[in-house]
C-alpha atoms as a PDB file:
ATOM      1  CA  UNK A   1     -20.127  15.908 -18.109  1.00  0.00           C
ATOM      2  CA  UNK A   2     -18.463  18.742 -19.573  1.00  0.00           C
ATOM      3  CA  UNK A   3     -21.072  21.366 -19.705  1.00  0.00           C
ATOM      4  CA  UNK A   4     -22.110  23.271 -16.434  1.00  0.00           C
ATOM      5  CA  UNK A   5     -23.946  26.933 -15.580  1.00  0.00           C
ATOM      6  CA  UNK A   6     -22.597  29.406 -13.262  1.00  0.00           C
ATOM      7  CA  UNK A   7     -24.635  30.839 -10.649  1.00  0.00           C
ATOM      8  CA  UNK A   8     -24.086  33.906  -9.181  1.00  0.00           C
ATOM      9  CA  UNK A   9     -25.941  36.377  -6.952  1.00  0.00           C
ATOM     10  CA  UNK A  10     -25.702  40.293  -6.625  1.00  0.00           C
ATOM     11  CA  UNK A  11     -27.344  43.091  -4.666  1.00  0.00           C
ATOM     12  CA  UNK A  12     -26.998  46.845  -4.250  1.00  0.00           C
ATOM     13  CA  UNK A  13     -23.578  46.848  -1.607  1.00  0.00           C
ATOM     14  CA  UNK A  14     -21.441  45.168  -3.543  1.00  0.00           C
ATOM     15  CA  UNK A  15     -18.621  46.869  -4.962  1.00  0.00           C
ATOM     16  CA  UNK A  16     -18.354  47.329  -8.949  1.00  0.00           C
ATOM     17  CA  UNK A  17     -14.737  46.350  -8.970  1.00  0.00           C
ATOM     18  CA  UNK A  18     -15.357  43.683  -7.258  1.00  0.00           C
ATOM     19  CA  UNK A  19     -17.870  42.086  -9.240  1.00  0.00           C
ATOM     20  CA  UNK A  20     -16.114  42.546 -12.121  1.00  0.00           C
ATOM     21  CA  UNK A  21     -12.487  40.416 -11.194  1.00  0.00           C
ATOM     22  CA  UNK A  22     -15.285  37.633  -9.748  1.00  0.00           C
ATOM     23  CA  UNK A  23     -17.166  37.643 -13.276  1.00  0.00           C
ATOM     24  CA  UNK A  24     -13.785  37.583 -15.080  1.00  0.00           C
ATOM     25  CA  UNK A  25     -12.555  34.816 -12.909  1.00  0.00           C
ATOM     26  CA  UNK A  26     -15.425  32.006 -14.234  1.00  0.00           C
ATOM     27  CA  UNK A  27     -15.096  33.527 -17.451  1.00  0.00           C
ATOM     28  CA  UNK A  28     -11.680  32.869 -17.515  1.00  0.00           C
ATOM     29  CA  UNK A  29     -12.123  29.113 -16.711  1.00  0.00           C
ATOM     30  CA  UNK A  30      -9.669  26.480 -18.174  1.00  0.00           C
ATOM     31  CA  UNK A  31     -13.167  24.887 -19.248  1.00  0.00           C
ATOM     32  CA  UNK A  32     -15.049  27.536 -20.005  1.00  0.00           C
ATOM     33  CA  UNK A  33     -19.115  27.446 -19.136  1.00  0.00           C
ATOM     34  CA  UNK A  34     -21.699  27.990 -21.487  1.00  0.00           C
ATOM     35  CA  UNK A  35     -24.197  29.812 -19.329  1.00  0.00           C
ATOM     36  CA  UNK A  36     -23.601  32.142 -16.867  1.00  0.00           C
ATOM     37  CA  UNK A  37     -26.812  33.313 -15.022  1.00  0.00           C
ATOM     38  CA  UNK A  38     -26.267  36.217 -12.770  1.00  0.00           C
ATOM     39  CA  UNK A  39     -29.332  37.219 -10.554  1.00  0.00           C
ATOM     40  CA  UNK A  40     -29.768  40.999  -9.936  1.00  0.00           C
ATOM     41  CA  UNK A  41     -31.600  40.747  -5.940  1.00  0.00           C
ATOM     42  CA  UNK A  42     -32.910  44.090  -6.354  1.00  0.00           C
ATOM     43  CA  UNK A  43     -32.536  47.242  -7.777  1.00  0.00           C
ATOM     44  CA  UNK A  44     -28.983  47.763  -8.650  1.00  0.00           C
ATOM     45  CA  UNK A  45     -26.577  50.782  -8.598  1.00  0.00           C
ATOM     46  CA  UNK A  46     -25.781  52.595 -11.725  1.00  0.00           C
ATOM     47  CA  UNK A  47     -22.559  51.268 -11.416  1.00  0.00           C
ATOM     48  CA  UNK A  48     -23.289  48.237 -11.020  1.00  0.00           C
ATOM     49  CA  UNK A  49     -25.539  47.874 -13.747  1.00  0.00           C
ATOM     50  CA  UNK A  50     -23.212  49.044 -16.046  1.00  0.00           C
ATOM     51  CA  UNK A  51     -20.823  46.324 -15.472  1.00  0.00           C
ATOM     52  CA  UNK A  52     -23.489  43.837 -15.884  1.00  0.00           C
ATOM     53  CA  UNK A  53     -24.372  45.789 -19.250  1.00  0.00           C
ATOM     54  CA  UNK A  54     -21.170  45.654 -20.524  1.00  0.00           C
ATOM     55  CA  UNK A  55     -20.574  41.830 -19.470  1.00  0.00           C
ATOM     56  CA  UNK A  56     -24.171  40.475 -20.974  1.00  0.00           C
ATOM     57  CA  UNK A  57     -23.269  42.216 -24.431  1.00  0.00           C
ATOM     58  CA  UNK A  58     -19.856  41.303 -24.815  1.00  0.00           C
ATOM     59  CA  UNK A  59     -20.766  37.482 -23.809  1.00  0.00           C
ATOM     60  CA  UNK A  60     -24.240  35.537 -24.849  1.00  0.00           C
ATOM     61  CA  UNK A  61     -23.551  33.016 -22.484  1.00  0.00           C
ATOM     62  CA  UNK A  62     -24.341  35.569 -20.087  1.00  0.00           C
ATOM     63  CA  UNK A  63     -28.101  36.025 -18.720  1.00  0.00           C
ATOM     64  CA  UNK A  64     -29.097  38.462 -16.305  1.00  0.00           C
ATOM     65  CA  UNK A  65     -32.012  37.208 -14.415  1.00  0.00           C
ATOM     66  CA  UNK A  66     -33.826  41.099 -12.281  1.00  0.00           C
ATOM     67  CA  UNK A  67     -35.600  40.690  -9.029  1.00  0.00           C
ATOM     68  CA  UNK A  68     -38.098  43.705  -8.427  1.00  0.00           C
ATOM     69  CA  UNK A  69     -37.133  43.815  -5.162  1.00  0.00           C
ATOM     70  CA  UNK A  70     -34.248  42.378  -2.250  1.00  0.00           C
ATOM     71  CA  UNK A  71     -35.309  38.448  -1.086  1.00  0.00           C
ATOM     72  CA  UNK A  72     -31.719  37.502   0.366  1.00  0.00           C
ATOM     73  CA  UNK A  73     -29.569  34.859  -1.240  1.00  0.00           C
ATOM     74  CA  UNK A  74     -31.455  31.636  -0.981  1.00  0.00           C
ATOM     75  CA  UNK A  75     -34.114  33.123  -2.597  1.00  0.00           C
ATOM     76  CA  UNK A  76     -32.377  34.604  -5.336  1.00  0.00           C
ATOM     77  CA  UNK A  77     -30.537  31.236  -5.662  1.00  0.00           C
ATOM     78  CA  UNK A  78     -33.642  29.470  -5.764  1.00  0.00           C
ATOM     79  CA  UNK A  79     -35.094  31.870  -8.640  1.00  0.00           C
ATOM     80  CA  UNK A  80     -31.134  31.488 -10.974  1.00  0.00           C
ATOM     81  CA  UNK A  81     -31.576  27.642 -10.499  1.00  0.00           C
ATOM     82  CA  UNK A  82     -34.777  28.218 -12.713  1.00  0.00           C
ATOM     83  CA  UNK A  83     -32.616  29.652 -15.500  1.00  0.00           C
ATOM     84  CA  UNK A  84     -29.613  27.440 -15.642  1.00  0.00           C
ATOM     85  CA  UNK A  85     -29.400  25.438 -18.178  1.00  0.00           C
ATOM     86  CA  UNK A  86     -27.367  22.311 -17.086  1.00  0.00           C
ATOM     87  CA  UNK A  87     -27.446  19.468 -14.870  1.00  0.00           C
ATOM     88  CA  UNK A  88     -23.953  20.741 -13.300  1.00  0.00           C
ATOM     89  CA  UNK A  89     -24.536  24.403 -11.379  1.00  0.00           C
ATOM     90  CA  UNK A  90     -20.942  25.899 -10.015  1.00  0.00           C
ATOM     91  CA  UNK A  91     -21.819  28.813  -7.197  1.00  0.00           C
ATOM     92  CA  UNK A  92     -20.001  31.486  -7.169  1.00  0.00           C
ATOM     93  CA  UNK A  93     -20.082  34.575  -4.944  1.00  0.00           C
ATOM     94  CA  UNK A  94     -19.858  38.664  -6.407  1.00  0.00           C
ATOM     95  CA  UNK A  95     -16.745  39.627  -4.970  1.00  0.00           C
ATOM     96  CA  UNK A  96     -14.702  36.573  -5.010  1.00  0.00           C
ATOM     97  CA  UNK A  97     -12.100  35.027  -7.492  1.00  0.00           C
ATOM     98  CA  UNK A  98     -11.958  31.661  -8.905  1.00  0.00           C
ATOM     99  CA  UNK A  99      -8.990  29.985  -9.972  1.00  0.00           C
ATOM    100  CA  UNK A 100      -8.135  29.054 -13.209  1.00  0.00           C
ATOM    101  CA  UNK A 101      -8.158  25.185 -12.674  1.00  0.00           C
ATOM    102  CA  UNK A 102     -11.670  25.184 -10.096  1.00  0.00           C
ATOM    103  CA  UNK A 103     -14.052  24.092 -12.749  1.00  0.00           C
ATOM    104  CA  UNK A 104     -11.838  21.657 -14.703  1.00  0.00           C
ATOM    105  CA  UNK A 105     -10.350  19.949 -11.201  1.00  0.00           C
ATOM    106  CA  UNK A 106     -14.222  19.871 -10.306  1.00  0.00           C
ATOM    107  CA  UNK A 107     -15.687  18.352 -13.643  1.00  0.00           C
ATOM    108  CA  UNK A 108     -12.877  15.692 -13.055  1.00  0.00           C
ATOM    109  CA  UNK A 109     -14.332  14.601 -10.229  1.00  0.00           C
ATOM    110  CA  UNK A 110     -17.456  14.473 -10.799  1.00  0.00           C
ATOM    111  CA  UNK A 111     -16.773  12.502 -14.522  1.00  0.00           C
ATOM    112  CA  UNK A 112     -14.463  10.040 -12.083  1.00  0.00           C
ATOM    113  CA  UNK A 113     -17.524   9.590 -10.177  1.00  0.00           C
ATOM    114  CA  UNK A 114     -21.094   9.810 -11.490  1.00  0.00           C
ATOM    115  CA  UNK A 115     -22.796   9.137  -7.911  1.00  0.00           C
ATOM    116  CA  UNK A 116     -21.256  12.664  -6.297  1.00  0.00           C
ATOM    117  CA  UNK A 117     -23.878  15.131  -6.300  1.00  0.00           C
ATOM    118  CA  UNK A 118     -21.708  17.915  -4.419  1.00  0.00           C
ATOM    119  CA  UNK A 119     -17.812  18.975  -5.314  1.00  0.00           C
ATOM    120  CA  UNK A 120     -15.995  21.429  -3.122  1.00  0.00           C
ATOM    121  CA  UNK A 121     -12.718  22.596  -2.206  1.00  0.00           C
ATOM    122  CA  UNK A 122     -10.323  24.322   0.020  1.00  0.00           C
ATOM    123  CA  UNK A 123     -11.254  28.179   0.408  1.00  0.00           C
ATOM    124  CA  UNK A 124      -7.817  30.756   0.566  1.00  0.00           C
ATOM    125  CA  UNK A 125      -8.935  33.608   3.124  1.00  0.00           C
ATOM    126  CA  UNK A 126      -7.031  37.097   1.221  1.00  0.00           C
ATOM    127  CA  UNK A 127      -7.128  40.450   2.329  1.00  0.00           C
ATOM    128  CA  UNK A 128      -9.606  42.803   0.674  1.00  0.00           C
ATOM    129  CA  UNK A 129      -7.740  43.446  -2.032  1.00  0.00           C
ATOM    130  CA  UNK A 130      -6.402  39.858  -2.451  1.00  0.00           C
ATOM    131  CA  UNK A 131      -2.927  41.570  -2.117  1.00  0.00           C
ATOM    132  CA  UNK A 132      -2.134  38.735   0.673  1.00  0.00           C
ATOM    133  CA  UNK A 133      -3.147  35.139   1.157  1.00  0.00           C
ATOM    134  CA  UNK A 134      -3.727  34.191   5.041  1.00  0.00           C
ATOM    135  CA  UNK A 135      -5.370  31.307   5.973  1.00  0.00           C
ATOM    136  CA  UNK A 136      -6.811  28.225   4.313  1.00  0.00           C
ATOM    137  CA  UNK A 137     -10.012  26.917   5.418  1.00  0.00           C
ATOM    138  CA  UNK A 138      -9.465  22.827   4.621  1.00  0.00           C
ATOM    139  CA  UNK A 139     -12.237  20.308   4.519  1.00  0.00           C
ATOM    140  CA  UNK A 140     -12.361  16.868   4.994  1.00  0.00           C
ATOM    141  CA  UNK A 141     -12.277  15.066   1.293  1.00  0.00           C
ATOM    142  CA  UNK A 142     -14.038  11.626   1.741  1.00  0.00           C
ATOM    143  CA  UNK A 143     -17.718  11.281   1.616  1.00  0.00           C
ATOM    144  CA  UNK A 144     -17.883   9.352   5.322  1.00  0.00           C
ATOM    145  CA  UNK A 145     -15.785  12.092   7.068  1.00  0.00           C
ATOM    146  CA  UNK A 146     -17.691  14.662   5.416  1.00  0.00           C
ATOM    147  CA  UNK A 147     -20.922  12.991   7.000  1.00  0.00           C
ATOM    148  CA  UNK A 148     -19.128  12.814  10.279  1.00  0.00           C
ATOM    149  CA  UNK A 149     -18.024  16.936  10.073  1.00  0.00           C
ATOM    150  CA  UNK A 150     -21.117  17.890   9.186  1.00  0.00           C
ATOM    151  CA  UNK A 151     -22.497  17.047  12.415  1.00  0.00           C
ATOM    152  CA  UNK A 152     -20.441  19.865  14.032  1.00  0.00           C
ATOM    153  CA  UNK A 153     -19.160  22.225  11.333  1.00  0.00           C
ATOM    154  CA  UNK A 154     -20.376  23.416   7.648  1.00  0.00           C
ATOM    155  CA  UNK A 155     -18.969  20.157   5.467  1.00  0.00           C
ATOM    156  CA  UNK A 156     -18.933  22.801   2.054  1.00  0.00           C
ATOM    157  CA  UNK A 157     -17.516  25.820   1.075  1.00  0.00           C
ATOM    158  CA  UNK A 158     -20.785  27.758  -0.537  1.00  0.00           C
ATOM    159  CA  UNK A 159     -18.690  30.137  -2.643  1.00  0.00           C
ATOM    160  CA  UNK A 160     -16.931  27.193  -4.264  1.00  0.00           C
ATOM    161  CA  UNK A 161     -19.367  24.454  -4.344  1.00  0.00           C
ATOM    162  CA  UNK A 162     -20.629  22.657  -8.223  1.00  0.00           C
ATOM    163  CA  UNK A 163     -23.595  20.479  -7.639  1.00  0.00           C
ATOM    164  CA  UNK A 164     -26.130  19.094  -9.232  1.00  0.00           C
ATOM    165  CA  UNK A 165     -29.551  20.575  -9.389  1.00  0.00           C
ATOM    166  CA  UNK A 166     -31.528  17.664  -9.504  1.00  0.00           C
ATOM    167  CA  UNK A 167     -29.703  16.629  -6.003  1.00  0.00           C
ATOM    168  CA  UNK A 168     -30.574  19.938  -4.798  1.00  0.00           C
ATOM    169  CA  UNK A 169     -34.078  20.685  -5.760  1.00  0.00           C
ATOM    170  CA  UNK A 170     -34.918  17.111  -4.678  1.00  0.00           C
ATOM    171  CA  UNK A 171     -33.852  18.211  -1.085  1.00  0.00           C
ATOM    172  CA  UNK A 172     -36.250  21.439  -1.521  1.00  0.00           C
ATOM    173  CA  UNK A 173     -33.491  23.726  -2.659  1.00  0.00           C
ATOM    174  CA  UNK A 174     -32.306  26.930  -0.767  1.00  0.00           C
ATOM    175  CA  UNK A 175     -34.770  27.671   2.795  1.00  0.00           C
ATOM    176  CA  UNK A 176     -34.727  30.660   4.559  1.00  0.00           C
ATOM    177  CA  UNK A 177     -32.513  30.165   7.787  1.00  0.00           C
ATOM    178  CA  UNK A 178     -30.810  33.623   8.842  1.00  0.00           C
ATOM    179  CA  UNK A 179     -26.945  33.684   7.298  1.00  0.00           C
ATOM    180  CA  UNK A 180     -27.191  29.651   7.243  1.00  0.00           C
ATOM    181  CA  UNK A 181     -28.906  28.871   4.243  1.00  0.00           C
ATOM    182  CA  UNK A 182     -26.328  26.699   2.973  1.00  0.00           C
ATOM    183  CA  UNK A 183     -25.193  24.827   6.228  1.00  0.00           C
ATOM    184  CA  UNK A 184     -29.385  23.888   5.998  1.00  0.00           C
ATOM    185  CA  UNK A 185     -29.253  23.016   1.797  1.00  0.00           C
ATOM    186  CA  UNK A 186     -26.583  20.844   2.610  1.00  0.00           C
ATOM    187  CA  UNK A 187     -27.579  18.662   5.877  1.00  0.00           C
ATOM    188  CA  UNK A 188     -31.076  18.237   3.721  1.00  0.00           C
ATOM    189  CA  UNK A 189     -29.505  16.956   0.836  1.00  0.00           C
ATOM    190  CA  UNK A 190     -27.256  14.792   3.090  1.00  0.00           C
ATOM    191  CA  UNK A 191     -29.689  12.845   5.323  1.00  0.00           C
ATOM    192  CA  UNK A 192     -31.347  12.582   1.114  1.00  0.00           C
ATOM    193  CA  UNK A 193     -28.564  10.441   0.601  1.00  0.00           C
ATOM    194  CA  UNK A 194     -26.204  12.687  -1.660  1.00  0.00           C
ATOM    195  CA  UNK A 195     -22.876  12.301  -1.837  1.00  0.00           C
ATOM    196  CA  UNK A 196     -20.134  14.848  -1.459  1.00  0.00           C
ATOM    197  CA  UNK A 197     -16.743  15.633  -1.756  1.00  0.00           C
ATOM    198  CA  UNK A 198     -14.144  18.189  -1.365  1.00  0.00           C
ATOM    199  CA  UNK A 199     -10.834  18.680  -3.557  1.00  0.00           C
ATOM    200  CA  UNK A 200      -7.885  19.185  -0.985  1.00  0.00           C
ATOM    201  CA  UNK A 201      -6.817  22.286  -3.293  1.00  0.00           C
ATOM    202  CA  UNK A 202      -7.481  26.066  -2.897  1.00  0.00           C
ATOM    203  CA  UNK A 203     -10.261  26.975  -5.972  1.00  0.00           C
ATOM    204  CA  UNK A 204     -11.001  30.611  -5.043  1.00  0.00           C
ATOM    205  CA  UNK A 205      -9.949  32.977  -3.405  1.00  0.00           C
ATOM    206  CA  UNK A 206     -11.954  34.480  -0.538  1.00  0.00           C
ATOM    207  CA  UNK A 207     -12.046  38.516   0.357  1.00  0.00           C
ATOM    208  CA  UNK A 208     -11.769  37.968   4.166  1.00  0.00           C
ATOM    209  CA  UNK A 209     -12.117  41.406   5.762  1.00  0.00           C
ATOM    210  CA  UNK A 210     -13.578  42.008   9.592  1.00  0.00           C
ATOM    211  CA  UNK A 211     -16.998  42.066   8.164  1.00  0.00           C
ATOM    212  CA  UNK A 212     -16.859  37.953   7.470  1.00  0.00           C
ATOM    213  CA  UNK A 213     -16.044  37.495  11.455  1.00  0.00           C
ATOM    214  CA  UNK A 214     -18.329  39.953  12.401  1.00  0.00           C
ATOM    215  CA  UNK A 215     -21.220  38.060  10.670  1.00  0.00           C
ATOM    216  CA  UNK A 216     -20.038  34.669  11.935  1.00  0.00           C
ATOM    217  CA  UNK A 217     -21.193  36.305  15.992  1.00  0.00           C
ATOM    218  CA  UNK A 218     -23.850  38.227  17.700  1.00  0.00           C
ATOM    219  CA  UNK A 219     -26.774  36.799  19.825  1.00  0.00           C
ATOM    220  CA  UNK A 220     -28.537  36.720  15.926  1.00  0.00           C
ATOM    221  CA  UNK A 221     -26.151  34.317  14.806  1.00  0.00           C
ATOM    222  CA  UNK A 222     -25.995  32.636  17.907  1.00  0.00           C
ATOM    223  CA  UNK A 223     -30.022  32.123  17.648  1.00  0.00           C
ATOM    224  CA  UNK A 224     -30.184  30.370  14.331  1.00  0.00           C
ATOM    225  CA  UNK A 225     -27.116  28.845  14.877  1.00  0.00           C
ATOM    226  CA  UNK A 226     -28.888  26.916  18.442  1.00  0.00           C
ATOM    227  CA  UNK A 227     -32.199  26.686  15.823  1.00  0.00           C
ATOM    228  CA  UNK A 228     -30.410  24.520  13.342  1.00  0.00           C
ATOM    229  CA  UNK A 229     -29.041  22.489  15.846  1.00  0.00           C
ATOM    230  CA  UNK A 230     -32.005  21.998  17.294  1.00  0.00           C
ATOM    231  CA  UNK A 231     -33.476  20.902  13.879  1.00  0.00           C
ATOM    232  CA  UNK A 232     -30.506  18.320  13.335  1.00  0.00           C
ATOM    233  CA  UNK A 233     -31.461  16.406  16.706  1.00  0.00           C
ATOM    234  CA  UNK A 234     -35.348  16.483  15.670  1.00  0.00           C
ATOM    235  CA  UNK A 235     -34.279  14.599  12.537  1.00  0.00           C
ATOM    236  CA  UNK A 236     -32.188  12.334  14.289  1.00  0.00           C
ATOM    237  CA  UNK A 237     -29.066  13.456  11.760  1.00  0.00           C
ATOM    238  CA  UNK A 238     -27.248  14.526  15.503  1.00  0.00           C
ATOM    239  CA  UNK A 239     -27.466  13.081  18.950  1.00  0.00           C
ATOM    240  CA  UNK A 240     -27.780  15.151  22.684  1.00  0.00           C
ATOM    241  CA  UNK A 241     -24.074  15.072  22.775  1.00  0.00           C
ATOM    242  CA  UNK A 242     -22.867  16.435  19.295  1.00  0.00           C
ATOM    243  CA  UNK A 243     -25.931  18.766  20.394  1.00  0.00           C
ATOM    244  CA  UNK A 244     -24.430  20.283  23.450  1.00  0.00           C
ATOM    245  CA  UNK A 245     -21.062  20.289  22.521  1.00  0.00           C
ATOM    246  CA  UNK A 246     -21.813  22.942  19.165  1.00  0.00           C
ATOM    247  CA  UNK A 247     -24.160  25.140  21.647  1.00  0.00           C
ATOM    248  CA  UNK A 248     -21.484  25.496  24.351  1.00  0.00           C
ATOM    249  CA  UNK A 249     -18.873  25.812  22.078  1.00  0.00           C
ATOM    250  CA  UNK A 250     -20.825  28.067  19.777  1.00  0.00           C
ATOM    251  CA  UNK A 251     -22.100  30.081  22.481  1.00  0.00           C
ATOM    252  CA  UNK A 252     -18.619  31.177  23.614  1.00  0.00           C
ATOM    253  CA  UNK A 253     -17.244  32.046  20.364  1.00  0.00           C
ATOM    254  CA  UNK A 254     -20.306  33.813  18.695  1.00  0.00           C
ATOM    255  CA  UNK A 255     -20.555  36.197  21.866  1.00  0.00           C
ATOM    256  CA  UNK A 256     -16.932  37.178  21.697  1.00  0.00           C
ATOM    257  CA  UNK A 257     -15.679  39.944  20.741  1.00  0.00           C
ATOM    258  CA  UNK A 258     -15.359  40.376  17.351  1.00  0.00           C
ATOM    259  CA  UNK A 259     -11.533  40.857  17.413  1.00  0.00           C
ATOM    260  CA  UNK A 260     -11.067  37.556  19.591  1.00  0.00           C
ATOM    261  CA  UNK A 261     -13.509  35.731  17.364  1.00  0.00           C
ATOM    262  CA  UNK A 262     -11.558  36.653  14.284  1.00  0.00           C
ATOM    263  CA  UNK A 263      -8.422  35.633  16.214  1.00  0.00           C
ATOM    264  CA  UNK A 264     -10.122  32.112  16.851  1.00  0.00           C
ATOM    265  CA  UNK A 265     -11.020  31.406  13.896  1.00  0.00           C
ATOM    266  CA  UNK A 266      -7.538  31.860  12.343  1.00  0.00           C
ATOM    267  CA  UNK A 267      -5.480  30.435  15.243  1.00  0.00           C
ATOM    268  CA  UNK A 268      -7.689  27.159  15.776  1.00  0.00           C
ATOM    269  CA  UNK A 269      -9.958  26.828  12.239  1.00  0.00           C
ATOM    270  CA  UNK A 270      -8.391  27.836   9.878  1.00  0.00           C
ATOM    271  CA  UNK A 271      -4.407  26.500   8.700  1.00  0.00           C
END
């Protein structure tokens, strides 16, 4: 399997600079892709469209897919996965940067194993302007400890996940669940029996500003996060004590402050 699509979601806040070094970063793939569908969720700035205009002329690989109005991400996912053309869909996010090597190390593994249905990697957390690398955020590689991680902690790194559509559209694709759409896509696919695995190498390159903490807390969070966890017991993929262990624990660090949060996450998550 050689051939894959890129999918990538935009909306109106995103910077135009931004989206630009993330759309050069998959186009600059060491094994190039020969689709790229790019969802518009919404009406877009004039600046933003511009870069898209410029980008879908230059490249015909390139299809820009308009929603008439804002859904959110899964939704927007959902509607791209309509419009890619191959089996093999690598996500990637509107303000981050690939590395050269993510597709090729990713298309590797899934050639060296034709039952994986999910590849992802190790995440490097920059500052805004990807001036600095900080932290890594690591996942477990192995299929089994995957399954075991998964009952307390996201076991995939959304912006740099490949998977296969089938595998996801036969677990009901992306559902709305408030800022953990993917954590939900890939517990569903999971208890569907796919099979994951993550490359213990950076692929991208993650702009890692206060915003991504702040997000990550709040009584908001806190409520889908209890919600989802809730849902995991119901369908027997967790037991009561992997289920009160993530709401305690959860509890206290999504109703910190957003300074100590940030701290937490890079002195005790992150490496």
């Amino acid at each position: 399997m050689n051939k894959y699509s890129v999918l990538m979601s935009v909306y109106d806040k995103e910077k135009p600079e931004f989206l630009q070094a993330s759309i050069d970063s998959m186009l600059c793939q060491t094994v190039p892709s020969n689709d790229f569908v790019i969802v518009c969720d919404g009406p877009l700035t004039f600046k933003l469209d511009m870069v898209l205009g410029k980008y879908s002329e230059q490249y015909p690989q390139i299809n820009i897919v308009r929603l008439t109005e804002n859904k959110g991400l899964g939704d927007a996912l959902n509607e791209g996965m309509k419009h890619c053309k191959n089996e093999l869909i690598a996500r990637m996010d509107s303000d981050d940067i690939s590395r050269p090597n993510r597709c090729k190390l990713q298309l590797e593994t899934f050639a060296g194993d034709e039952s994986v249905d999910i590849v992802s990697g190790t995440v490097a957390e920059c500052t805004m302007d990807m001036e600095k690398t900080g932290k890594f955020k690591k996942l477990p590689c192995s299929h089994t400890e995957i399954l075991r991680y998964a009952k307390k902690r996201n076991p995939f790194n959304h912006p740099c996940v490949m998977y296969k559509k089938t595998a996801v559209l036969s677990a009901g694709g992306y559902q709305s669940f408030y800022l953990l759409e993917d954590y939900f896509l890939w517990i569903r696919m999971l208890m569907n029996d796919a099979k994951g695995y993550n490359i213990d190498l950076p692929l991208l390159d993650m702009r890692a500003g206060a915003d991504m903490y702040r997000r990550r807390g709040g009584g908001k969070y806190l409520q889908s996060a209890v919600r989802l966890r809730q849902w995991m017991k119901k369908n027997k993929f967790i037991g009561w004590g992997d289920f009160l262990v993530c709401v305690v624990g959860q509890s206290i660090v999504y109703l910190l402050p957003n300074s100590f949060r940030g701290l937490f996450y890079r002195r005790f998550l992150r490496k």
